[in-house]
Structure formats: C-alpha cells, structure tokens
N, C-alpha and C. Protein backbone atom coordinates (compact mmCIF):
# COMPACT_ATOMS: atom_id res chain seq x y z
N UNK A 1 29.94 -10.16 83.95
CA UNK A 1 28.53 -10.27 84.15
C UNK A 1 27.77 -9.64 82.98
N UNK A 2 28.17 -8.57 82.29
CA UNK A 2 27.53 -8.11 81.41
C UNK A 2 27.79 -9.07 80.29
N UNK A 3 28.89 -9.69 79.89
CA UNK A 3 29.12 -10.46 78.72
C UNK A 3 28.10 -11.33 78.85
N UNK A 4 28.17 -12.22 80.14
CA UNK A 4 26.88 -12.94 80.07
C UNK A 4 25.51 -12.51 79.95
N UNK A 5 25.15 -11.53 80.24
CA UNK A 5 23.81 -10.72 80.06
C UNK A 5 23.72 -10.52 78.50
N UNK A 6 25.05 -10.07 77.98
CA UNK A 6 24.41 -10.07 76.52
C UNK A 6 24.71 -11.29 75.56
N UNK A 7 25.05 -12.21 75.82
CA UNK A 7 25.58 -13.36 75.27
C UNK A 7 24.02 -14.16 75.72
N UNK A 8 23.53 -14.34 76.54
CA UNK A 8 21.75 -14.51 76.88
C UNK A 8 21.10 -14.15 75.93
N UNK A 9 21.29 -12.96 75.95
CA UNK A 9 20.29 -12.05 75.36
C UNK A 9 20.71 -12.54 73.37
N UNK A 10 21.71 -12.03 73.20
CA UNK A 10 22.23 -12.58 71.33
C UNK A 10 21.37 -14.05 71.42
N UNK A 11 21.90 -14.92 72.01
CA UNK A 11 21.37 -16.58 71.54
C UNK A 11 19.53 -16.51 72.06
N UNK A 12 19.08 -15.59 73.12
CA UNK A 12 17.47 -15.61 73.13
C UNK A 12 16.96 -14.99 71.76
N UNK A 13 17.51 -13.89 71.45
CA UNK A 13 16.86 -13.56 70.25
C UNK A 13 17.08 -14.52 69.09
N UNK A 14 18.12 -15.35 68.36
CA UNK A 14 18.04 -16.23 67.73
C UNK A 14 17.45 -17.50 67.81
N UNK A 15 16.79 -17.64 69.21
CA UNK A 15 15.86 -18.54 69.60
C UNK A 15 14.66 -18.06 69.13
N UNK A 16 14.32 -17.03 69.79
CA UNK A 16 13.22 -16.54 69.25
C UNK A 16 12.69 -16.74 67.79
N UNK A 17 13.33 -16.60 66.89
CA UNK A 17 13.48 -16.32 65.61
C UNK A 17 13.29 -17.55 65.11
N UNK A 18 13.49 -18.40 65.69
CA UNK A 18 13.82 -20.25 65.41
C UNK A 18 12.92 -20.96 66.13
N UNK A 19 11.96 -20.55 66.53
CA UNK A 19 10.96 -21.16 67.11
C UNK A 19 11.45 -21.86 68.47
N UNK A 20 12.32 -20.99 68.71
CA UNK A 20 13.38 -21.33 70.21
C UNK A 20 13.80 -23.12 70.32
N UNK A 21 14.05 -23.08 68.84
CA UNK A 21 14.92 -24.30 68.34
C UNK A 21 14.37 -25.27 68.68
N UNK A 22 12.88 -25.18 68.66
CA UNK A 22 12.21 -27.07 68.77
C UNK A 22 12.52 -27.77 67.36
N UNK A 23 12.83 -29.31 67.49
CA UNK A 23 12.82 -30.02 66.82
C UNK A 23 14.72 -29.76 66.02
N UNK A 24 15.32 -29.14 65.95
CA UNK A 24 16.60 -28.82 66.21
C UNK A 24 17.18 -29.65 66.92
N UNK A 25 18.50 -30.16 66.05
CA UNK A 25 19.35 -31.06 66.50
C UNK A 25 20.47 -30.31 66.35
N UNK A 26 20.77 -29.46 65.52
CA UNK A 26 22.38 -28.02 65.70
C UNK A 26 21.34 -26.60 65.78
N UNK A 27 22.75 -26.06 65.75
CA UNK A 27 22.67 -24.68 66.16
C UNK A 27 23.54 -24.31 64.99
N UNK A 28 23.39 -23.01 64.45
CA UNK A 28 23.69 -22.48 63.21
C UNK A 28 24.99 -21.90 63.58
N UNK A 29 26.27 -22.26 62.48
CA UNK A 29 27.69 -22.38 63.09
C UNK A 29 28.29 -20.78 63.23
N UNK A 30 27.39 -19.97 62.80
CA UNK A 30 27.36 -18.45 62.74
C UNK A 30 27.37 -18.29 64.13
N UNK A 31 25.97 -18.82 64.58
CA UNK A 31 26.06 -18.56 66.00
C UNK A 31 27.12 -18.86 67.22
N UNK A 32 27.26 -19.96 66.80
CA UNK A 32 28.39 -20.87 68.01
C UNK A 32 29.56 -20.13 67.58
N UNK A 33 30.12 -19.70 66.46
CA UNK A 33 31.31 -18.92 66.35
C UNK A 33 31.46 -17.83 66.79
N UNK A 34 30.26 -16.70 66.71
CA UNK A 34 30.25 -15.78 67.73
C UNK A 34 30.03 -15.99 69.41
N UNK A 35 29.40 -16.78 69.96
CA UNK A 35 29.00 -17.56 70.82
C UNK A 35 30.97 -17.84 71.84
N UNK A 36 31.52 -18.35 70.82
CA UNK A 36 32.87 -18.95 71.14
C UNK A 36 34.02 -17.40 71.50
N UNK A 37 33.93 -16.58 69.95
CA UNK A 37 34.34 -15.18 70.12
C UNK A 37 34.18 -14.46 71.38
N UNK A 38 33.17 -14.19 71.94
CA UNK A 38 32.42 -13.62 73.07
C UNK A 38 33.22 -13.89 74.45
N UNK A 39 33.21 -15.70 74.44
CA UNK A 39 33.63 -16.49 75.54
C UNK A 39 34.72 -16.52 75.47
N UNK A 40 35.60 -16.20 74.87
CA UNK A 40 37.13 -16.37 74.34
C UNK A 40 38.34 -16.10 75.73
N UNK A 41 37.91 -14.65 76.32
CA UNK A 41 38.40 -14.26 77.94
C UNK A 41 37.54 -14.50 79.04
N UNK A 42 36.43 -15.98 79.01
CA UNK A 42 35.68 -16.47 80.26
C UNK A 42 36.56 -17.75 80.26
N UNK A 43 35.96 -18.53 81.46
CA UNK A 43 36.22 -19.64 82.29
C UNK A 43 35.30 -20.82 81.07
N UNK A 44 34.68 -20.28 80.76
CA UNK A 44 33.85 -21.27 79.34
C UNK A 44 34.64 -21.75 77.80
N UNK A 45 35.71 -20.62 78.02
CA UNK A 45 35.81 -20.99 76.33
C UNK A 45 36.77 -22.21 76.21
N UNK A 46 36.96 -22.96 76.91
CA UNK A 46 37.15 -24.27 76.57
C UNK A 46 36.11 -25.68 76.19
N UNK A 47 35.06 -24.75 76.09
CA UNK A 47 34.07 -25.46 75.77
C UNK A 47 34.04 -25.72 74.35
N UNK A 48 33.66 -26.94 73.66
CA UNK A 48 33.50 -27.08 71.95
C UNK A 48 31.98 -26.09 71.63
N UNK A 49 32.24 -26.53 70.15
CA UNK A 49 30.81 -26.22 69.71
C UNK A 49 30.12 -27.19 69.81
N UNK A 50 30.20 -28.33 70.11
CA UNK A 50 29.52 -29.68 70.50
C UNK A 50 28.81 -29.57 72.15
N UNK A 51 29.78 -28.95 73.18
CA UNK A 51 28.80 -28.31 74.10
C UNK A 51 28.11 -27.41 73.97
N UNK A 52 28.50 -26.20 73.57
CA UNK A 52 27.68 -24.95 72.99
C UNK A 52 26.03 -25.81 72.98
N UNK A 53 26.25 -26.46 71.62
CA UNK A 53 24.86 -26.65 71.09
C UNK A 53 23.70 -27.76 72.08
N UNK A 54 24.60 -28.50 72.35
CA UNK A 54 24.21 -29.01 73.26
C UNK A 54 23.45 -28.51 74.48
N UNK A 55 24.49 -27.48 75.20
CA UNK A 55 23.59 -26.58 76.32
C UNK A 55 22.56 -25.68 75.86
N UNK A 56 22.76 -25.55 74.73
CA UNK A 56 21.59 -24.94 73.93
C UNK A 56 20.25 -25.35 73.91
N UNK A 57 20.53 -26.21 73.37
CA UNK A 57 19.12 -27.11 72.65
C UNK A 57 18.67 -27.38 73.79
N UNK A 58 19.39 -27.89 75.09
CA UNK A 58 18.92 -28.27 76.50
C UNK A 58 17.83 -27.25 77.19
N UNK A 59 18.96 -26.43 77.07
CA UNK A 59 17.93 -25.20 77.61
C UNK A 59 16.71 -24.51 76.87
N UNK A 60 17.07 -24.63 76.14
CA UNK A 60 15.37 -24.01 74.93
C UNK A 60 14.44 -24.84 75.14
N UNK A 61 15.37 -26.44 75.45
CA UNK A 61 13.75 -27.50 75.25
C UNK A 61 13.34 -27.59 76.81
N UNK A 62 13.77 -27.05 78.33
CA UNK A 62 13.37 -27.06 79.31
C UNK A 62 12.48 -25.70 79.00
N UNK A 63 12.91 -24.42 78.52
CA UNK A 63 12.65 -23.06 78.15
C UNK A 63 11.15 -23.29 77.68
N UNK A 64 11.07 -24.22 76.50
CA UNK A 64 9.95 -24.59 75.60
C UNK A 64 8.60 -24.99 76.39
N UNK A 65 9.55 -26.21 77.49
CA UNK A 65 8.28 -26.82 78.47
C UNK A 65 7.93 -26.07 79.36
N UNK A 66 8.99 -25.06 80.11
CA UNK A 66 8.41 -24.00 80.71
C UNK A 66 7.00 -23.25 80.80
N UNK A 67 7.35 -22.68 78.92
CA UNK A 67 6.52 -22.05 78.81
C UNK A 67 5.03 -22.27 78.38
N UNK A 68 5.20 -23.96 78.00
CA UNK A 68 3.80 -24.37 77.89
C UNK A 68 3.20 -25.46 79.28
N UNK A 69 3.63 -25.36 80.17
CA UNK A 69 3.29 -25.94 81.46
C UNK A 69 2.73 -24.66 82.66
N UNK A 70 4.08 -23.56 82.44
CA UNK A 70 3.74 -22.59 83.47
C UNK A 70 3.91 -22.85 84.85
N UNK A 71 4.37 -24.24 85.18
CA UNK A 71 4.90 -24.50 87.10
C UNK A 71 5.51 -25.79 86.62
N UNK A 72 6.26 -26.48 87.40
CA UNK A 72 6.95 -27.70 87.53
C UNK A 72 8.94 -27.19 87.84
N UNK A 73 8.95 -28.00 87.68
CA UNK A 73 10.63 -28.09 88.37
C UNK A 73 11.33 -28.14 87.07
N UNK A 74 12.84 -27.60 87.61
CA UNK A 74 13.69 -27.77 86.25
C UNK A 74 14.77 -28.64 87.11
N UNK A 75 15.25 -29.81 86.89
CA UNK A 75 15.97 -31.10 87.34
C UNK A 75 17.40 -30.66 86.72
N UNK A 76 18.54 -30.38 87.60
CA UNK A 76 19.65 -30.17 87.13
C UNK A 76 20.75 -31.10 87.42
N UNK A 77 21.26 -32.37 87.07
CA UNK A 77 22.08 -32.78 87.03
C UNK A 77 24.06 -32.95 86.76
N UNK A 78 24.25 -31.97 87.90
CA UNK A 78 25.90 -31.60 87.46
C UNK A 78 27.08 -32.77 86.92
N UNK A 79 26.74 -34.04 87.41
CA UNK A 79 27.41 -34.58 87.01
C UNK A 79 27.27 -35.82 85.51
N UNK A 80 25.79 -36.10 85.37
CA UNK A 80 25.28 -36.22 83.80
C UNK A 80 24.80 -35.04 82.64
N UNK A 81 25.37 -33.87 83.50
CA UNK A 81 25.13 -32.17 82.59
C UNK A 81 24.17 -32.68 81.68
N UNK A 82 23.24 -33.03 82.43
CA UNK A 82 21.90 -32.71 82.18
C UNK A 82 20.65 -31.66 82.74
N UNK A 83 19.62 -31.49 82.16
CA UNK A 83 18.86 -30.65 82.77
C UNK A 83 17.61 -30.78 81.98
N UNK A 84 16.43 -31.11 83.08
CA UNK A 84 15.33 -31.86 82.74
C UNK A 84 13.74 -30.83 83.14
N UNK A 85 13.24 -30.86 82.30
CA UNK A 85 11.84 -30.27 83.46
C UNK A 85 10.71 -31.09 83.27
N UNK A 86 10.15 -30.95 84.64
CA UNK A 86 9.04 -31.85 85.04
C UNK A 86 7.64 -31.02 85.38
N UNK A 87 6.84 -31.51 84.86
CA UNK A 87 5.28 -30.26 85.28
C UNK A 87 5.50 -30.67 86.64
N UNK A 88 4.94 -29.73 87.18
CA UNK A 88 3.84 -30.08 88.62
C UNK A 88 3.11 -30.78 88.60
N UNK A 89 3.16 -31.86 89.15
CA UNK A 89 2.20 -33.04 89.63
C UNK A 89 0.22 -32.30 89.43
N UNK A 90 -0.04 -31.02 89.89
CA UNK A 90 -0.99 -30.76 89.99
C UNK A 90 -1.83 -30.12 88.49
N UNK A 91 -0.54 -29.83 87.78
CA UNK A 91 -0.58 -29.09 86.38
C UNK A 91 -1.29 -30.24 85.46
N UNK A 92 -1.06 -31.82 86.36
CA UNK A 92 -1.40 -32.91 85.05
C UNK A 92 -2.59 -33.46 84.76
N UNK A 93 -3.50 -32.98 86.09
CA UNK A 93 -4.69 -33.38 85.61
C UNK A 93 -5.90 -32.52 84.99
C-alpha cells in the first residue's frame, strides 16, 4: 500500500511538471523504467511500458477534465480498460 502511495505520488509530481501530460502521446522512458523498477514485487509488473503509458495518459486526461468541469462521472470500463469522464448534465449549460 505504501508502494502504491508513493508510486502516485512520483508519476503526480511528473505530471505536474508536464502540464499533467495534455496533448502527450508517451511518457518519458525515465519514468516508465522507474515506474516498472518500483512494480517489479507487485501483481502489476507484468505490465509493458505500452500499458504504463497508456494508463497514464488515461488517467491525467480524465484527471485534466476533472479538474476543469469540477462534477461529472468518471466511466470505467474493465473489459475495454478504458476510462472516460463525462460532465454533469447540469455543469453544461
């Protein structure tokens, strides 16, 4: 639990720093290599760096709409591992 708390925390601050990776299509291979290091004794590290970045970019760009909407839903799809956010219907007019 703590690995994940600080493995959050390492890739938020390099978000931060990156304009929490809008317009970003990778993730900087520095990162995903430590990223991978970290995960090495979890249930994750069979993951590529092709997911890595992927769940990345996913989450920064729901993260992104988050934070410029302020209410709506985040749409999680387990089996198209996707994850979508939608304003609030009331947020749109």
């Amino acid at each position: 639990m703590f690995l994940e708390e600080a493995l959050t925390g390492f890739i938020y601050t390099h978000a931060e720093e990156d304009a929490y990776f809008k317009g970003r299509s990778e993730v900087s291979m520095d990162l995903l290599r430590i990223v991978k290091k970290l995960t090495r004794g979890l249930e994750v590290r069979v993951r590529t760096y092709k997911d890595w970045t992927d769940a990345i970019l996913m989450g920064y760009s729901v993260f992104r709409e988050l934070k410029e909407h302020r209410a709506g839903f985040v749409c999680v799809d387990m089996e198209k591992q996707t994850l979508v956010f939608e304003p609030h219907p009331s947020f749109l007019t």
